[in-house]
C-alpha atoms as a PDB file:
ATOM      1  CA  UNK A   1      22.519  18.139 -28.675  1.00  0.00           C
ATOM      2  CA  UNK A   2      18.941  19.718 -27.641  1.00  0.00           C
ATOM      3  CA  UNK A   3      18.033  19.375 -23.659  1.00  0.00           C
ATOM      4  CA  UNK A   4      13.914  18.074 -23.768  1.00  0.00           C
ATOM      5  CA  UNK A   5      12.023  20.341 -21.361  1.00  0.00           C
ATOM      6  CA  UNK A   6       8.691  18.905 -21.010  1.00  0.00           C
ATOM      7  CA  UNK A   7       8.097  18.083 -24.697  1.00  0.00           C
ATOM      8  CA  UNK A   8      10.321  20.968 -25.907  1.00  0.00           C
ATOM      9  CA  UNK A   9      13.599  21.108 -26.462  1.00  0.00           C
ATOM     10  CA  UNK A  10      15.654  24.372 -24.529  1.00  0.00           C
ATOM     11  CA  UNK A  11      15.956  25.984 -28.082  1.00  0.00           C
ATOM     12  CA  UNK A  12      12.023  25.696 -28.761  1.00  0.00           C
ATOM     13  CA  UNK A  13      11.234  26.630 -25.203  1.00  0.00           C
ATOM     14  CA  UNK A  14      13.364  29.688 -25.408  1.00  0.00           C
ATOM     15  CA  UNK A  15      11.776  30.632 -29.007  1.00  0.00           C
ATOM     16  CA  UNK A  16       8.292  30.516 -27.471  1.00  0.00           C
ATOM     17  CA  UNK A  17       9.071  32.281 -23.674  1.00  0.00           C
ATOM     18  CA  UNK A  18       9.833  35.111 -26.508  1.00  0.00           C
ATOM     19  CA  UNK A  19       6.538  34.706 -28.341  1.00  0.00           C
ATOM     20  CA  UNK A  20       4.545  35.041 -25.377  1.00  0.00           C
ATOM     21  CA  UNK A  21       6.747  38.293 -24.750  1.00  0.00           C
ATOM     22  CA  UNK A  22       5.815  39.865 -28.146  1.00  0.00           C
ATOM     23  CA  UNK A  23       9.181  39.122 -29.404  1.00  0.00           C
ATOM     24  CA  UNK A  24      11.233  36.819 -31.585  1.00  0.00           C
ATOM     25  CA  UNK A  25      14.612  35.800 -32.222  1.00  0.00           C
ATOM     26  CA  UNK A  26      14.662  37.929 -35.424  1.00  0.00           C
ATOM     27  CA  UNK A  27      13.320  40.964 -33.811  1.00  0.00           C
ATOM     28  CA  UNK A  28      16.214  40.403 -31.153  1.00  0.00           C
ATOM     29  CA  UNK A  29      18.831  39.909 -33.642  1.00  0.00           C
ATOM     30  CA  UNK A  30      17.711  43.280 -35.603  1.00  0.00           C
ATOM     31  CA  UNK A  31      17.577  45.214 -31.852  1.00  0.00           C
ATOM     32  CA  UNK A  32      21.052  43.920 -31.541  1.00  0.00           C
ATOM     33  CA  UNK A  33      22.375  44.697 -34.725  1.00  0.00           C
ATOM     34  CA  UNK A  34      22.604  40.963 -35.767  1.00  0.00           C
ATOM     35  CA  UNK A  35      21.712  38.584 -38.395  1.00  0.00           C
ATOM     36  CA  UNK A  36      18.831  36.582 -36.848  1.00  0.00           C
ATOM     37  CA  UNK A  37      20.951  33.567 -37.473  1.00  0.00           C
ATOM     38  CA  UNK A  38      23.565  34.430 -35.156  1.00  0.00           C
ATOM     39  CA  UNK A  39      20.781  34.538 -32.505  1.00  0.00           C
ATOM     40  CA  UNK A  40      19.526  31.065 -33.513  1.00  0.00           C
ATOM     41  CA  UNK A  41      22.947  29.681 -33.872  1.00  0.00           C
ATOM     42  CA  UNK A  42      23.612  31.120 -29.520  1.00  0.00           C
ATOM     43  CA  UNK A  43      20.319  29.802 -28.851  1.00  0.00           C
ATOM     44  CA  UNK A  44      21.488  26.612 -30.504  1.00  0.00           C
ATOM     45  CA  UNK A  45      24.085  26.416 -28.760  1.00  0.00           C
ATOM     46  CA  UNK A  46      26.581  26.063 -31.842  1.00  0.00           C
ATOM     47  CA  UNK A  47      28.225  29.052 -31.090  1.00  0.00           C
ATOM     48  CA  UNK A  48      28.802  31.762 -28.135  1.00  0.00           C
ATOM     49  CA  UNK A  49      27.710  35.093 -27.441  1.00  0.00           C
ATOM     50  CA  UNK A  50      27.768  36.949 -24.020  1.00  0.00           C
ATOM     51  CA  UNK A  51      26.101  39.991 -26.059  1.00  0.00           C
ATOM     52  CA  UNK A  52      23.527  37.607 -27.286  1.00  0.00           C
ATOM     53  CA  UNK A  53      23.201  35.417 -24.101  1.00  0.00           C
ATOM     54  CA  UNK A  54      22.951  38.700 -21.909  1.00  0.00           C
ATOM     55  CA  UNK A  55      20.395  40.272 -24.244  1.00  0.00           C
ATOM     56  CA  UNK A  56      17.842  36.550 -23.572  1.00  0.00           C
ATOM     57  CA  UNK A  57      18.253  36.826 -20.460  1.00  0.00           C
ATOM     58  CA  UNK A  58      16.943  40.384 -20.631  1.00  0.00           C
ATOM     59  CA  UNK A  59      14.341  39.869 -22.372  1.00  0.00           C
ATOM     60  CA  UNK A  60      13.436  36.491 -20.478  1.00  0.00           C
ATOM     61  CA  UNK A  61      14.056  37.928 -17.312  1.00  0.00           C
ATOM     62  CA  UNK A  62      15.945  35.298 -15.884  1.00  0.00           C
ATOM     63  CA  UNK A  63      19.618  34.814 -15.119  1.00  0.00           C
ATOM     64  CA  UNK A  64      21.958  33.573 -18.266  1.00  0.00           C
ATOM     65  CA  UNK A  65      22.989  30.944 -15.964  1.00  0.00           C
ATOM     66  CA  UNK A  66      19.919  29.392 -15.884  1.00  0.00           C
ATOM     67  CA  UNK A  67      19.295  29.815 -19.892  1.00  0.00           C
ATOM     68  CA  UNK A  68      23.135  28.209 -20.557  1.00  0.00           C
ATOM     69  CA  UNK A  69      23.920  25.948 -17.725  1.00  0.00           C
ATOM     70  CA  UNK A  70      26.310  24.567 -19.223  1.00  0.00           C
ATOM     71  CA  UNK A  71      28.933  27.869 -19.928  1.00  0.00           C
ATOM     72  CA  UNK A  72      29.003  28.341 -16.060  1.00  0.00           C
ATOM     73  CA  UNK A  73      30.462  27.239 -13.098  1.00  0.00           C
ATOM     74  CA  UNK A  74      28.437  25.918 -10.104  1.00  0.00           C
ATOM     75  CA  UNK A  75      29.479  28.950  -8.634  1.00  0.00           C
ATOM     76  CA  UNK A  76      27.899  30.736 -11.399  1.00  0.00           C
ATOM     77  CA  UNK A  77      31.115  32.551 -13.108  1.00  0.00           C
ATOM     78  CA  UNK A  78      31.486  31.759 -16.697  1.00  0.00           C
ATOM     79  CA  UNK A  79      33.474  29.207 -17.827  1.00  0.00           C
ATOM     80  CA  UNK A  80      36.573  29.717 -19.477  1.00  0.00           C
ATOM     81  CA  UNK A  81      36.460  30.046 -23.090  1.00  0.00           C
ATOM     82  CA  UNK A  82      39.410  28.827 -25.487  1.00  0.00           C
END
């Protein structure tokens, strides 16, 4: 389920923030070594990767906390995984 920012949806918002930095989710996933759809599928949100997550928030210069709410804590660790 996609999280409406404004009139954008987190995924969409995320895809342009790395526009307007030169880059795409592609370019990411070939910098990372990745298919581009494991990127997408992260950003998504169908599937998990702290390589992948850490790498956004790189690139987006914000916390992965703030990018994936929802995979932390309130104290900001990372939520168990099982």
């Amino acid at each position: 389920m996609e999280i409406e920012i404004g009139n954008l949806t987190r995924t969409e918002t995320i895809k342009a923030s790395l526009r307007s930095r030169g880059t795409s989710l592609s370019q990411m996933g070939r910098g990372l070594g990745l298919k581009p759809s494991t990127i997408s599928t992260v950003v998504a949100r169908s599937a998990r990767s702290q390589k992948v997550e850490r790498a956004l928030a790189e690139v987006l210069d914000m916390p992965a906390k703030q990018l994936f709410p929802e995979r932390y804590s309130s104290k900001g660790d990372e939520k168990m995984i099982l």
